[in-house]
PDB file of N, CA and C in Angstrom:
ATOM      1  N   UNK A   1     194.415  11.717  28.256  1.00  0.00           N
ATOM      2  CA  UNK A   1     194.245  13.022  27.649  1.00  0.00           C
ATOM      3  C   UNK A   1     194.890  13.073  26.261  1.00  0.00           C
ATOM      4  N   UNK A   2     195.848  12.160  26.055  1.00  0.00           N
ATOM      5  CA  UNK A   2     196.427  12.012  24.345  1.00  0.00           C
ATOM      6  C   UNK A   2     195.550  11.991  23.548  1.00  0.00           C
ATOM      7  N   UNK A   3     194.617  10.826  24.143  1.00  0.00           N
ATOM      8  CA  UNK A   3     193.859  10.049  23.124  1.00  0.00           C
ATOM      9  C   UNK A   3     192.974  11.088  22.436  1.00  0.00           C
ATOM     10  N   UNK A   4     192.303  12.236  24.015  1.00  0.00           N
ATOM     11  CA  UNK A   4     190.851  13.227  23.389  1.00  0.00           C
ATOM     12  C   UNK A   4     191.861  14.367  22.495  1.00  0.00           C
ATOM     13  N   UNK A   5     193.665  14.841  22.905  1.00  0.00           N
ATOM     14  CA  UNK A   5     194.119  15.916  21.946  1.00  0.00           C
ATOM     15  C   UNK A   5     194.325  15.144  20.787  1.00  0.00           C
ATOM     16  N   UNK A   6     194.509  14.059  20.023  1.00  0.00           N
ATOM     17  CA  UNK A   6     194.878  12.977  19.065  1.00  0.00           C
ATOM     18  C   UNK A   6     193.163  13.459  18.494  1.00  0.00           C
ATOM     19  N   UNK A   7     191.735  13.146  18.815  1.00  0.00           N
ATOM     20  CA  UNK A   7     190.799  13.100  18.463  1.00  0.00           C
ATOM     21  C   UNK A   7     190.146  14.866  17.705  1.00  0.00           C
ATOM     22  N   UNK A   8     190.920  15.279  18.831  1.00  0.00           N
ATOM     23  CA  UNK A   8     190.528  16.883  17.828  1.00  0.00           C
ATOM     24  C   UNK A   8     191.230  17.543  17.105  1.00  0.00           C
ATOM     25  N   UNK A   9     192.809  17.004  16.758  1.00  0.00           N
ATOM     26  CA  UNK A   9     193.395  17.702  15.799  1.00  0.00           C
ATOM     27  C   UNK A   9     193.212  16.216  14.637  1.00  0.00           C
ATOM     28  N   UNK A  10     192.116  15.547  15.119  1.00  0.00           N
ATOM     29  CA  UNK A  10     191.695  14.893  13.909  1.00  0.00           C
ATOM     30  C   UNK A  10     193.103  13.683  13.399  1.00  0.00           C
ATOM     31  N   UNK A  11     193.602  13.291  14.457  1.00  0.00           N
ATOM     32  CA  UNK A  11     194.775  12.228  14.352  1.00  0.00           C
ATOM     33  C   UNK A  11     194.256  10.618  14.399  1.00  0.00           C
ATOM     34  N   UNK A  12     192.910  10.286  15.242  1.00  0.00           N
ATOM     35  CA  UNK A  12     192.310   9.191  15.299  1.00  0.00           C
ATOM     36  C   UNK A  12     190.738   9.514  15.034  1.00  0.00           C
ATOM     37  N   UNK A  13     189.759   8.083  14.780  1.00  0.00           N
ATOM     38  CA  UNK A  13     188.524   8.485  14.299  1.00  0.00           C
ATOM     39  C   UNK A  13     188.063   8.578  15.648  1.00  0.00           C
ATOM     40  N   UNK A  14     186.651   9.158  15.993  1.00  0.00           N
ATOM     41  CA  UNK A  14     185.839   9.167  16.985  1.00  0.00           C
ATOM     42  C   UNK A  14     185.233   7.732  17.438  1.00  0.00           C
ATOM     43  N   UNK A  15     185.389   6.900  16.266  1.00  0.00           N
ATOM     44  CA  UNK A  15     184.910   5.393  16.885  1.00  0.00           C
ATOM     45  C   UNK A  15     186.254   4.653  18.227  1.00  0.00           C
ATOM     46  N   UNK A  16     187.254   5.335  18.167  1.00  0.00           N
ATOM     47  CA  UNK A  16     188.583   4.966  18.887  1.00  0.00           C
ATOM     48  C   UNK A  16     188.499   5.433  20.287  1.00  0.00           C
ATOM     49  N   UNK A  17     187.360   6.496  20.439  1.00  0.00           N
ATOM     50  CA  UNK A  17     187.381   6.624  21.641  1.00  0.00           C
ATOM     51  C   UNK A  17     186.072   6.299  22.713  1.00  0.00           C
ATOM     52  N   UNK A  18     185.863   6.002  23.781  1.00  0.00           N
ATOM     53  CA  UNK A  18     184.803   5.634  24.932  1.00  0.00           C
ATOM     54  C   UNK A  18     183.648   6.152  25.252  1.00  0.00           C
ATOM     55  N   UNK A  19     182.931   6.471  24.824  1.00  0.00           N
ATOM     56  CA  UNK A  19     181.720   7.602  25.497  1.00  0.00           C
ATOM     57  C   UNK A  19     182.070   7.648  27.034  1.00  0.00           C
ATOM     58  N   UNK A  20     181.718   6.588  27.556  1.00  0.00           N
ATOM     59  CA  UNK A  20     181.372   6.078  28.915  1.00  0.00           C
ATOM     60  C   UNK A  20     182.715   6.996  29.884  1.00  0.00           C
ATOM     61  N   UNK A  21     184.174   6.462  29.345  1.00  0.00           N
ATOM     62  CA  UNK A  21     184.448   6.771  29.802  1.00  0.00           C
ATOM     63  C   UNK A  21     185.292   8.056  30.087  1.00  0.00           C
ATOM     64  N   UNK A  22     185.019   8.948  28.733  1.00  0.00           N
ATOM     65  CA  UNK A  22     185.029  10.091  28.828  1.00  0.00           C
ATOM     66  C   UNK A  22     183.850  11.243  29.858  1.00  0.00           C
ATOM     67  N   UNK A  23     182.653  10.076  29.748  1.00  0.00           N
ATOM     68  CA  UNK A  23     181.793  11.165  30.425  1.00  0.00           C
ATOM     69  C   UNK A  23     182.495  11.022  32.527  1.00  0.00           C
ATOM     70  N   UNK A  24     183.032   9.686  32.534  1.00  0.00           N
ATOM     71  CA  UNK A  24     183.338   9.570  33.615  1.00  0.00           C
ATOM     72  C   UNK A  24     184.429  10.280  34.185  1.00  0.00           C
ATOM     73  N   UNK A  25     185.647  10.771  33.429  1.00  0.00           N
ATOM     74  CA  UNK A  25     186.477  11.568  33.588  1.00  0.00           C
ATOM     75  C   UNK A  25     185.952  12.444  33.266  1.00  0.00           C
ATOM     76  N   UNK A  26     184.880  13.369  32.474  1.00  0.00           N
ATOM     77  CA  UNK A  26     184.407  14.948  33.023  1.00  0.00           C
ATOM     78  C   UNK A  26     184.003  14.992  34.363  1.00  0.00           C
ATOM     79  N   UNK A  27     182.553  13.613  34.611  1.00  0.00           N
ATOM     80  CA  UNK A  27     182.471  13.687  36.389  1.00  0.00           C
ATOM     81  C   UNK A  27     183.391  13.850  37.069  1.00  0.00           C
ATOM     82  N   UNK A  28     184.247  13.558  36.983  1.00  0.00           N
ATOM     83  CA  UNK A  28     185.201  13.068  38.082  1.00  0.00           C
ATOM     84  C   UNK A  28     186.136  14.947  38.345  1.00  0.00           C
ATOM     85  N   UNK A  29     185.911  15.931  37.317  1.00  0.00           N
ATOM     86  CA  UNK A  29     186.441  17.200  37.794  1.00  0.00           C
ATOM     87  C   UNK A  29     185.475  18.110  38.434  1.00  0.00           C
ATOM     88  N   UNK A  30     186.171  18.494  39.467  1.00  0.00           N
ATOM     89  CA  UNK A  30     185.562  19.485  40.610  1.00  0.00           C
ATOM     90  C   UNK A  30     185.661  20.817  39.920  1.00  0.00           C
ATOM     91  N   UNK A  31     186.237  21.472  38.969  1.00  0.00           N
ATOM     92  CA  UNK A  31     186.327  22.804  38.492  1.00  0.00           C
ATOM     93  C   UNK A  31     185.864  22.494  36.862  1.00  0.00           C
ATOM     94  N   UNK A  32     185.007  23.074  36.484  1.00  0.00           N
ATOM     95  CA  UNK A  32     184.503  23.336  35.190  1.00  0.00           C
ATOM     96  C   UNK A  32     185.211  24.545  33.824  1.00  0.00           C
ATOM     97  N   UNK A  33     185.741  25.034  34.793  1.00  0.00           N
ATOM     98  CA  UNK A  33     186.815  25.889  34.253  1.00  0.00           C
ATOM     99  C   UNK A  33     188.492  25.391  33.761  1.00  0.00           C
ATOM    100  N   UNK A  34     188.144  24.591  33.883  1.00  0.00           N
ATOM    101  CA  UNK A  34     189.897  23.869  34.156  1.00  0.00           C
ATOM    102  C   UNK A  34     190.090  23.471  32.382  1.00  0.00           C
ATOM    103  N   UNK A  35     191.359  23.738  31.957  1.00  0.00           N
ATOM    104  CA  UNK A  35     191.601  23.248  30.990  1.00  0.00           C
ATOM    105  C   UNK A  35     190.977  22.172  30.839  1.00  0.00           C
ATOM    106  N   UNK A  36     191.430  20.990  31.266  1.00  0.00           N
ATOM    107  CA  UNK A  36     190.790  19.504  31.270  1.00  0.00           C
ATOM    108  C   UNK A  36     189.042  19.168  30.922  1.00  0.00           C
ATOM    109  N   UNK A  37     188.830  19.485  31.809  1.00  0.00           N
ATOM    110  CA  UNK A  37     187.172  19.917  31.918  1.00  0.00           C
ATOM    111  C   UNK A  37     186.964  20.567  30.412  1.00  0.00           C
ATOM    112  N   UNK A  38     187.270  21.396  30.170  1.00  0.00           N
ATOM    113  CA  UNK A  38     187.004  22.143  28.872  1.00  0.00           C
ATOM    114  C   UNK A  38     187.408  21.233  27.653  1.00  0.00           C
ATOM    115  N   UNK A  39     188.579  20.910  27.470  1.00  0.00           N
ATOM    116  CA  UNK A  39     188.878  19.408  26.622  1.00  0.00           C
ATOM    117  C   UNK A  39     187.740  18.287  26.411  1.00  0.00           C
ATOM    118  N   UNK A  40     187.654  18.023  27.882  1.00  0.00           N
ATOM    119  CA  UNK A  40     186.420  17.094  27.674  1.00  0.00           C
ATOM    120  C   UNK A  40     185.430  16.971  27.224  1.00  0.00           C
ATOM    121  N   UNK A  41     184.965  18.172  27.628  1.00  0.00           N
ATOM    122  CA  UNK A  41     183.548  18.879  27.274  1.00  0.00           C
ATOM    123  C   UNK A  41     183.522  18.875  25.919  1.00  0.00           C
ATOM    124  N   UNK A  42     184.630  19.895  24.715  1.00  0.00           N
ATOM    125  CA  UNK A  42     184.967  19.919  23.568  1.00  0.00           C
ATOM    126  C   UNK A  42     184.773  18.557  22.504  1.00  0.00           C
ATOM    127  N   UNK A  43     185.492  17.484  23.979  1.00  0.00           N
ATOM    128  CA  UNK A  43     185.833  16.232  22.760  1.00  0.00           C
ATOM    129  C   UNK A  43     184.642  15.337  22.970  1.00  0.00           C
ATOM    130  N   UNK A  44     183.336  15.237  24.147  1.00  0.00           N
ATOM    131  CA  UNK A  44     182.478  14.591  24.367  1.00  0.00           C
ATOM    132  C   UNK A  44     181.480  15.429  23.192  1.00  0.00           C
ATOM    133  N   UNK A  45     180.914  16.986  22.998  1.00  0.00           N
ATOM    134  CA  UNK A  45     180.118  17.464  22.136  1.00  0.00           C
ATOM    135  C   UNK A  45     180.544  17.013  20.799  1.00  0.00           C
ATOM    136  N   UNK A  46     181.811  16.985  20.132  1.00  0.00           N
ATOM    137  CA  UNK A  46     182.180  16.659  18.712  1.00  0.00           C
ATOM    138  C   UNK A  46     181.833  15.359  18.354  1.00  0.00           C
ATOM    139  N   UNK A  47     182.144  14.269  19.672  1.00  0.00           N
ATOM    140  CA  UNK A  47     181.705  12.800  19.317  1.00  0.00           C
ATOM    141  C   UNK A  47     180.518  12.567  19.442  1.00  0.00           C
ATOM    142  N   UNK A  48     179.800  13.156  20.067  1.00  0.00           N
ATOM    143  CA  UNK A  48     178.068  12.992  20.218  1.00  0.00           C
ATOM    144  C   UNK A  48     177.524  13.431  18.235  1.00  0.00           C
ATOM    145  N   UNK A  49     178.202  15.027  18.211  1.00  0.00           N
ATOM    146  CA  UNK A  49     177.825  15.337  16.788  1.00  0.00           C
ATOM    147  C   UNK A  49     178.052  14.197  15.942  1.00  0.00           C
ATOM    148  N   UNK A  50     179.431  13.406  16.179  1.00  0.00           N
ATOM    149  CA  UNK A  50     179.754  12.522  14.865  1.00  0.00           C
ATOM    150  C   UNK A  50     178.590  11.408  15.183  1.00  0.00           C
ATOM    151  N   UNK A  51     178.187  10.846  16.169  1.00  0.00           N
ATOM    152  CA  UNK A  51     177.709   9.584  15.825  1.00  0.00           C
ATOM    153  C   UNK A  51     176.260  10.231  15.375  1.00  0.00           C
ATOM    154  N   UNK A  52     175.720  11.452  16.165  1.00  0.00           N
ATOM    155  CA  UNK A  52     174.528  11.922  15.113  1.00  0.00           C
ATOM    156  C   UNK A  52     174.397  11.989  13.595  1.00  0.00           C
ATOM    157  N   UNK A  53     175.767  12.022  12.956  1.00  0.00           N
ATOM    158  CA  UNK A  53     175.664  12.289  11.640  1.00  0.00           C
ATOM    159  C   UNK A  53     175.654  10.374  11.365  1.00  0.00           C
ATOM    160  N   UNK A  54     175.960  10.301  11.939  1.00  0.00           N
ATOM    161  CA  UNK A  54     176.490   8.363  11.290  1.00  0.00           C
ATOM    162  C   UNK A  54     174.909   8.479  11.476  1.00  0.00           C
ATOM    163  N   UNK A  55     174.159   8.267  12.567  1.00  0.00           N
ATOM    164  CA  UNK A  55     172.403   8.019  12.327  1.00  0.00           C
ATOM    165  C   UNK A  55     171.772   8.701  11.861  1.00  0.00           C
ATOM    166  N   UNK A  56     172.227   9.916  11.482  1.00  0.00           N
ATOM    167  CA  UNK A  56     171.500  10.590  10.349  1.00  0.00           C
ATOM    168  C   UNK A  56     171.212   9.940   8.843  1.00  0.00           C
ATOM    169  N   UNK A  57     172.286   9.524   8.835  1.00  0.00           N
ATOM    170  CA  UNK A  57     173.128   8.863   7.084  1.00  0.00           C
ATOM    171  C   UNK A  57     172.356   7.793   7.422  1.00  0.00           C
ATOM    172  N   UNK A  58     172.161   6.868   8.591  1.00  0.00           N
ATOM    173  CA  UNK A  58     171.636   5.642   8.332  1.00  0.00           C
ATOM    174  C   UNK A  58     170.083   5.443   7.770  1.00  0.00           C
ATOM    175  N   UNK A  59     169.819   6.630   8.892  1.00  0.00           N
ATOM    176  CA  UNK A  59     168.048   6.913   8.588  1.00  0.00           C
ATOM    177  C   UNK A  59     167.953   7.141   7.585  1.00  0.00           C
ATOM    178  N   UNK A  60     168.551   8.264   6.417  1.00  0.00           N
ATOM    179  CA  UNK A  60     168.056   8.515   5.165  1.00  0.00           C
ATOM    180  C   UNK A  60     168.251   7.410   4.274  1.00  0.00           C
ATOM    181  N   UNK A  61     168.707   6.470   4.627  1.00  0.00           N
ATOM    182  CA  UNK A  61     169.183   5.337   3.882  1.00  0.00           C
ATOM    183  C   UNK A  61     168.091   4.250   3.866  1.00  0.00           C
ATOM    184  N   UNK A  62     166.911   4.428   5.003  1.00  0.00           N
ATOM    185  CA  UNK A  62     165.645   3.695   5.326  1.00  0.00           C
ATOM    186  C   UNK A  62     164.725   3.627   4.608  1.00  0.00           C
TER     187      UNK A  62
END
């Protein structure tokens, strides 16, 4: 959980952290409401946005 609060106050890049196994620790919570769960959720949508912008930039570059 360092690693995803480190990733949204923007302390490490988004390439530093796992897709895989962030999506596996959201599975893995039974309450959707839970702080945690909500973290996750937060830090899995921001890294999806970033690598969209990285293939955005690549495509216009085609």
């Amino acid at each position: 959980m360092q690693q995803i609060e480190d990733f949204l106050q923007e302390k490490i890049s988004f390439r530093d952290l796992d897709v895989d196994q962030l999506v596996e620790l959201t599975l893995q919570h039974q309450n959707p409401h839970s702080h945690e769960y909500t973290l996750l959720e937060l830090t899995l949508n921001q890294l999806l946005s970033k690598y969209l912008e990285v293939a955005k930039t690549y495509v216009e570059k085609l």
